[in-house]
N, C-alpha and C. Protein backbone atom coordinates (compact mmCIF):
# COMPACT_ATOMS: atom_id res chain seq x y z
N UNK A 1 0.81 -1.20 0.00
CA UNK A 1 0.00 0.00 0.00
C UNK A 1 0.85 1.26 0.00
N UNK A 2 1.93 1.38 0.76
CA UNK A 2 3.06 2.05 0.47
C UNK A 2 2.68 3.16 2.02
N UNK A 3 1.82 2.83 2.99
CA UNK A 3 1.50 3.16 3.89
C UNK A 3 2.70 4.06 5.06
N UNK A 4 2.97 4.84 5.35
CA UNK A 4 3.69 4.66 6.09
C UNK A 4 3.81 4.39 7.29
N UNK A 5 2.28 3.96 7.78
CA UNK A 5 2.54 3.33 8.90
C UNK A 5 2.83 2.34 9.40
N UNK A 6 2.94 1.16 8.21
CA UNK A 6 3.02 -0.08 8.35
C UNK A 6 2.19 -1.05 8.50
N UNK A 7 1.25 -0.52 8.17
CA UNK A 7 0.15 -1.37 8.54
C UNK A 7 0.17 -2.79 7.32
N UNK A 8 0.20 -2.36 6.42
CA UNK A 8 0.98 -3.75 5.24
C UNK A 8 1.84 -4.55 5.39
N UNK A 9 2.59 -4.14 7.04
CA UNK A 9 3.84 -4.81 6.92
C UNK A 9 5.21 -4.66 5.96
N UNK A 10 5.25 -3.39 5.09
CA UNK A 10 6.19 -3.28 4.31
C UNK A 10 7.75 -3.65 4.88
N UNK A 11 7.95 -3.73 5.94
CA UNK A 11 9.41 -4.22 6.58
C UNK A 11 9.61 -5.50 6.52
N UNK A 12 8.42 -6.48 6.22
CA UNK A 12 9.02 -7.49 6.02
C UNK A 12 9.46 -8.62 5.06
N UNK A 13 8.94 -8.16 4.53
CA UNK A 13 8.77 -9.35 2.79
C UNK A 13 10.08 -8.74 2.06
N UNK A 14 10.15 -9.69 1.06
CA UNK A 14 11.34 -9.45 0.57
C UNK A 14 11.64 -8.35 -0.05
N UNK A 15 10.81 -7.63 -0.64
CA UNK A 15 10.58 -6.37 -1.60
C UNK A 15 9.50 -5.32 -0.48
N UNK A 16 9.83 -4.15 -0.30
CA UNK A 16 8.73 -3.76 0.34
C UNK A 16 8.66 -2.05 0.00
N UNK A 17 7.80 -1.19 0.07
CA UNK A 17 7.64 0.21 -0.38
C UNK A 17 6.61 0.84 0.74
N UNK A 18 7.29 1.88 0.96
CA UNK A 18 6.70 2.65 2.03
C UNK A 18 7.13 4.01 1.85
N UNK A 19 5.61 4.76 1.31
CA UNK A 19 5.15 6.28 0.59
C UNK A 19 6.23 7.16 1.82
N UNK A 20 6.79 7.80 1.00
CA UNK A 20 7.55 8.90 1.37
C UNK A 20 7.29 10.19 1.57
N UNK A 21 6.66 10.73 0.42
CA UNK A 21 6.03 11.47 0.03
C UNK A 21 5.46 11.75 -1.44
N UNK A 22 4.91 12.73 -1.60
CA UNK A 22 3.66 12.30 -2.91
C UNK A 22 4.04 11.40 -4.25
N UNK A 23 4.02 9.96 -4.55
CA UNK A 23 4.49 9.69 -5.75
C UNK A 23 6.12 9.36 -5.19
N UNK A 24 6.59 9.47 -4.01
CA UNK A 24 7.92 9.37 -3.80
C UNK A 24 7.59 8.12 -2.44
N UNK A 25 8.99 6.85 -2.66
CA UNK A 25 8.74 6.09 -2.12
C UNK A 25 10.15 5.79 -1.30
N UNK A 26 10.16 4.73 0.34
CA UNK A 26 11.19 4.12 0.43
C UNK A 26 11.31 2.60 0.12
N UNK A 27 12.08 2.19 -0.53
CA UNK A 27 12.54 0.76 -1.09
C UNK A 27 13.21 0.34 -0.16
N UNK A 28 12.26 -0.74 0.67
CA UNK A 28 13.25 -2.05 1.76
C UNK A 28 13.36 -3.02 0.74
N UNK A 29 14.57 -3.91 1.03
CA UNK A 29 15.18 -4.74 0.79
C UNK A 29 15.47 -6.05 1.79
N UNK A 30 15.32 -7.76 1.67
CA UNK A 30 15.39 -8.36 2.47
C UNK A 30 15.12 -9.35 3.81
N UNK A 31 13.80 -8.31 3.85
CA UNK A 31 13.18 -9.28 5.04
C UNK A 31 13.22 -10.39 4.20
N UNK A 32 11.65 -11.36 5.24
CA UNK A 32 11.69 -12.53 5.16
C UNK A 32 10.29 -12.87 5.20
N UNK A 33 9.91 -13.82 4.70
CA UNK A 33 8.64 -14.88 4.81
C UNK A 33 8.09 -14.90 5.98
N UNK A 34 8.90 -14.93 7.19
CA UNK A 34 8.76 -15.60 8.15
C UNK A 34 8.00 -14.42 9.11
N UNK A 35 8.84 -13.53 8.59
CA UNK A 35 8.52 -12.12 9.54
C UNK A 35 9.47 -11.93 10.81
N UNK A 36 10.51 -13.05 10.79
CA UNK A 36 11.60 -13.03 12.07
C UNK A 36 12.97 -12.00 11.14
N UNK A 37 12.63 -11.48 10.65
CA UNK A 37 14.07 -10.71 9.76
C UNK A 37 13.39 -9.23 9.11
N UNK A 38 13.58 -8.13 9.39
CA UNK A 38 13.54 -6.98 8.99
C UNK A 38 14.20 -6.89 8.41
N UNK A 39 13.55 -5.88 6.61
CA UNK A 39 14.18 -5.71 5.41
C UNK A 39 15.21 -4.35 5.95
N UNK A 40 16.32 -3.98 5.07
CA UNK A 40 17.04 -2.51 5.37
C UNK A 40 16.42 -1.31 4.24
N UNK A 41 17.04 -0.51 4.22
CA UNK A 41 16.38 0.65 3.71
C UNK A 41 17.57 0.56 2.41
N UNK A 42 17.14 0.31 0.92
CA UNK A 42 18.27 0.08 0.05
C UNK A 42 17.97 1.37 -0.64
N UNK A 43 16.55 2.17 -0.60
CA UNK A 43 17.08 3.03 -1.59
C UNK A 43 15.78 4.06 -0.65
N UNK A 44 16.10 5.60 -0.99
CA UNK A 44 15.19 6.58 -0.41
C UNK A 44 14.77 7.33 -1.85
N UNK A 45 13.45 7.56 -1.53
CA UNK A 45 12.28 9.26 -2.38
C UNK A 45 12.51 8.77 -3.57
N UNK A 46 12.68 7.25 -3.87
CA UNK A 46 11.99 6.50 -4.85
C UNK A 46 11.33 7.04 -5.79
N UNK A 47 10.87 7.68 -7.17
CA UNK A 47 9.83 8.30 -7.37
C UNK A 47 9.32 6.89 -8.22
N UNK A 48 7.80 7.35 -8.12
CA UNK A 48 7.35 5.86 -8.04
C UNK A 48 6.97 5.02 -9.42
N UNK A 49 7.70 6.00 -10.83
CA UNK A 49 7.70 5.58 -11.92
C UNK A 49 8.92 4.99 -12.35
N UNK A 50 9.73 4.91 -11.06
CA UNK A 50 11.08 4.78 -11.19
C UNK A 50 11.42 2.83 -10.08
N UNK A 51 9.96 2.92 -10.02
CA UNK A 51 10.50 1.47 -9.15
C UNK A 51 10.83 0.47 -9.59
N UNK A 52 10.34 -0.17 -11.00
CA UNK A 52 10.53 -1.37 -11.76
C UNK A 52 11.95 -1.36 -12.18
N UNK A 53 12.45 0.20 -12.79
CA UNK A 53 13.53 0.42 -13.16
C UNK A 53 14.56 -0.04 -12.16
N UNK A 54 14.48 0.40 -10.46
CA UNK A 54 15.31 0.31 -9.89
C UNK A 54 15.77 -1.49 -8.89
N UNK A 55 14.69 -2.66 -9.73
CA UNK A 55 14.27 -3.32 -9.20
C UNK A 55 14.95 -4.18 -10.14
N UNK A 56 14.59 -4.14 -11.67
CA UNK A 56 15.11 -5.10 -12.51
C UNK A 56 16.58 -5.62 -12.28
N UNK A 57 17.35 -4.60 -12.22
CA UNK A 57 18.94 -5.17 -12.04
C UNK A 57 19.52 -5.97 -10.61
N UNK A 58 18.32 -5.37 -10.03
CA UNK A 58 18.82 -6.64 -8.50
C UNK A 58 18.18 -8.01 -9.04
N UNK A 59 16.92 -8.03 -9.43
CA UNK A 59 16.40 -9.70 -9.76
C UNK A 59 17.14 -10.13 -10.53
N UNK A 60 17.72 -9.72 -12.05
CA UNK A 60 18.80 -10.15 -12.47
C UNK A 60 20.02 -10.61 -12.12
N UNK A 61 20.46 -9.94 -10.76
CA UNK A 61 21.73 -10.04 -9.97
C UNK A 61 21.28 -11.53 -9.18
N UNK A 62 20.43 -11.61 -8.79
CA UNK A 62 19.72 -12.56 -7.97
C UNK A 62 19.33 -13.85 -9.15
N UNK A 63 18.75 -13.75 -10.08
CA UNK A 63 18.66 -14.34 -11.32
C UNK A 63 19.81 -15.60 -11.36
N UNK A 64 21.02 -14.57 -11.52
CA UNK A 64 22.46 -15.42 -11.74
C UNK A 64 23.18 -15.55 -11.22
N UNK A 65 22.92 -15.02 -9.21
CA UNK A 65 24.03 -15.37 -8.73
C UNK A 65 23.67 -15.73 -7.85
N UNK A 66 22.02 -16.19 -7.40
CA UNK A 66 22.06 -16.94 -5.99
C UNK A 66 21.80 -18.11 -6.04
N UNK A 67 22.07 -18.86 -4.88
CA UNK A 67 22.39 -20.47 -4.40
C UNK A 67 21.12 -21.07 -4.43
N UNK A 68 21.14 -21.97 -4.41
CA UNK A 68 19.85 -23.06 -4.59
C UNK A 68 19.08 -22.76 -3.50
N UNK A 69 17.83 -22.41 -3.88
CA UNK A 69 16.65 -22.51 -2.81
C UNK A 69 16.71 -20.98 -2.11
N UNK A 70 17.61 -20.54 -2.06
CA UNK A 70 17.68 -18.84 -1.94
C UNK A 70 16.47 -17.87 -1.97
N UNK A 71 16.03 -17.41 -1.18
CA UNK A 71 14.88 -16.32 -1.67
C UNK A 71 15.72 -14.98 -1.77
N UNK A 72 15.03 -14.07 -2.48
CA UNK A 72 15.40 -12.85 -3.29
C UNK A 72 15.83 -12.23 -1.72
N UNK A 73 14.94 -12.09 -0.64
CA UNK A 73 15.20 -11.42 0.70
C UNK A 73 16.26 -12.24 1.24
N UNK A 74 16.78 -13.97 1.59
CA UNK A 74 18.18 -14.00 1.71
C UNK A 74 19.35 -13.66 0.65
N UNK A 75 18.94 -13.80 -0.28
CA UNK A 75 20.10 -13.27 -1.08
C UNK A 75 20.80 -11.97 -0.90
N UNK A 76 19.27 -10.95 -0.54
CA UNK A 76 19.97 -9.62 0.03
C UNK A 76 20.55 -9.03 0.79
N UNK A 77 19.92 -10.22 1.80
CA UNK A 77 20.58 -9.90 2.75
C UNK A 77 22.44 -10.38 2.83
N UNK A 78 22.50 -12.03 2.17
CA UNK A 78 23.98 -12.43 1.82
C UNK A 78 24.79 -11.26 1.18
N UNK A 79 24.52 -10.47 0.44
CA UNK A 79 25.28 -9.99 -0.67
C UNK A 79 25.31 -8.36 0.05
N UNK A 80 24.57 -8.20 0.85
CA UNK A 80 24.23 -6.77 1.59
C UNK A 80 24.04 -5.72 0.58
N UNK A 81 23.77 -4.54 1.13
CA UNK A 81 23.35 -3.32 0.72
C UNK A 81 24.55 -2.65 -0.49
N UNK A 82 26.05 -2.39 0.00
CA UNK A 82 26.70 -2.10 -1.07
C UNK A 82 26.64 -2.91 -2.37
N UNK A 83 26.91 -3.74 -2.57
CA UNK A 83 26.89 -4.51 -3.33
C UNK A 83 25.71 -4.66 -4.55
N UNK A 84 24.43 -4.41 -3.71
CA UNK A 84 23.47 -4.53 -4.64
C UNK A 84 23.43 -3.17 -5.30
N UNK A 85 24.21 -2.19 -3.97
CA UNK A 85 23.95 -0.72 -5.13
C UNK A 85 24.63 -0.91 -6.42
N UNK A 86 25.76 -1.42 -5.54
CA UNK A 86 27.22 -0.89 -6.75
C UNK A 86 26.71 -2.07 -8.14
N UNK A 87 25.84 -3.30 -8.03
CA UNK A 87 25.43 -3.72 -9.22
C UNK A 87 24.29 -2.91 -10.22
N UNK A 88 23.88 -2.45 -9.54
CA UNK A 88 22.51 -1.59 -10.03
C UNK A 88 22.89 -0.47 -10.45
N UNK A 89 24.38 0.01 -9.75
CA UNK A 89 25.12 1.14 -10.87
C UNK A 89 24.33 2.45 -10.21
N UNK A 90 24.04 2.61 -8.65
CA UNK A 90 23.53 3.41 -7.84
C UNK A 90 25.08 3.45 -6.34
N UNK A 91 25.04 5.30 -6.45
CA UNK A 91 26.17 5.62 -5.41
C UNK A 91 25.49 4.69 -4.41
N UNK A 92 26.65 4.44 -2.99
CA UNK A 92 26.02 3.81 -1.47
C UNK A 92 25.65 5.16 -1.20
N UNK A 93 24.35 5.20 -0.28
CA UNK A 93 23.97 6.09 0.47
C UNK A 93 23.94 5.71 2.13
């Protein structure tokens, strides 16, 4: 819903978005299925025509480089936050 209160739970699933402000979003990264693992904050003020864009090159990264049985949220968490920037070709913030 992109809520910011959380009421969707956006902190925990593997992909999650939480409204920033108008049309502008924050991108978690990482949680889990389970709900025992909070996602991190991989990208800020998102604008929100810009999310697929900023999304494709991590599933691709994930695509071809994670381990058997891996979900997209452990992978992110394995490979951490720099890493997925510096593949996606985004400064670390």
């Amino acid at each position: 819903t992109g809520c910011p209160n959380g009421c969707a739970r956006p902190y925990v699933p593997d992909i999650g978005l939480v409204g920033k402000a108008v049309g502008k979003y924050t991108l978690y990264l990482g949680g889990n299925s389970l709900g025992n693992r909070l996602s991190f904050v991989y990208d800020d003020m998102v604008p929100m025509n810009e999310i697929t864009s900023r999304l494709s090159p991590l599933l691709e990264f994930y695509k071809s480089e994670r381990e058997s049985g891996e979900s997209f949220g452990d992978f992110c968490n394995r490979m951490g936050k720099e890493a997925l920037q510096e593949k996606a070709g985004l400064a670390a913030k």
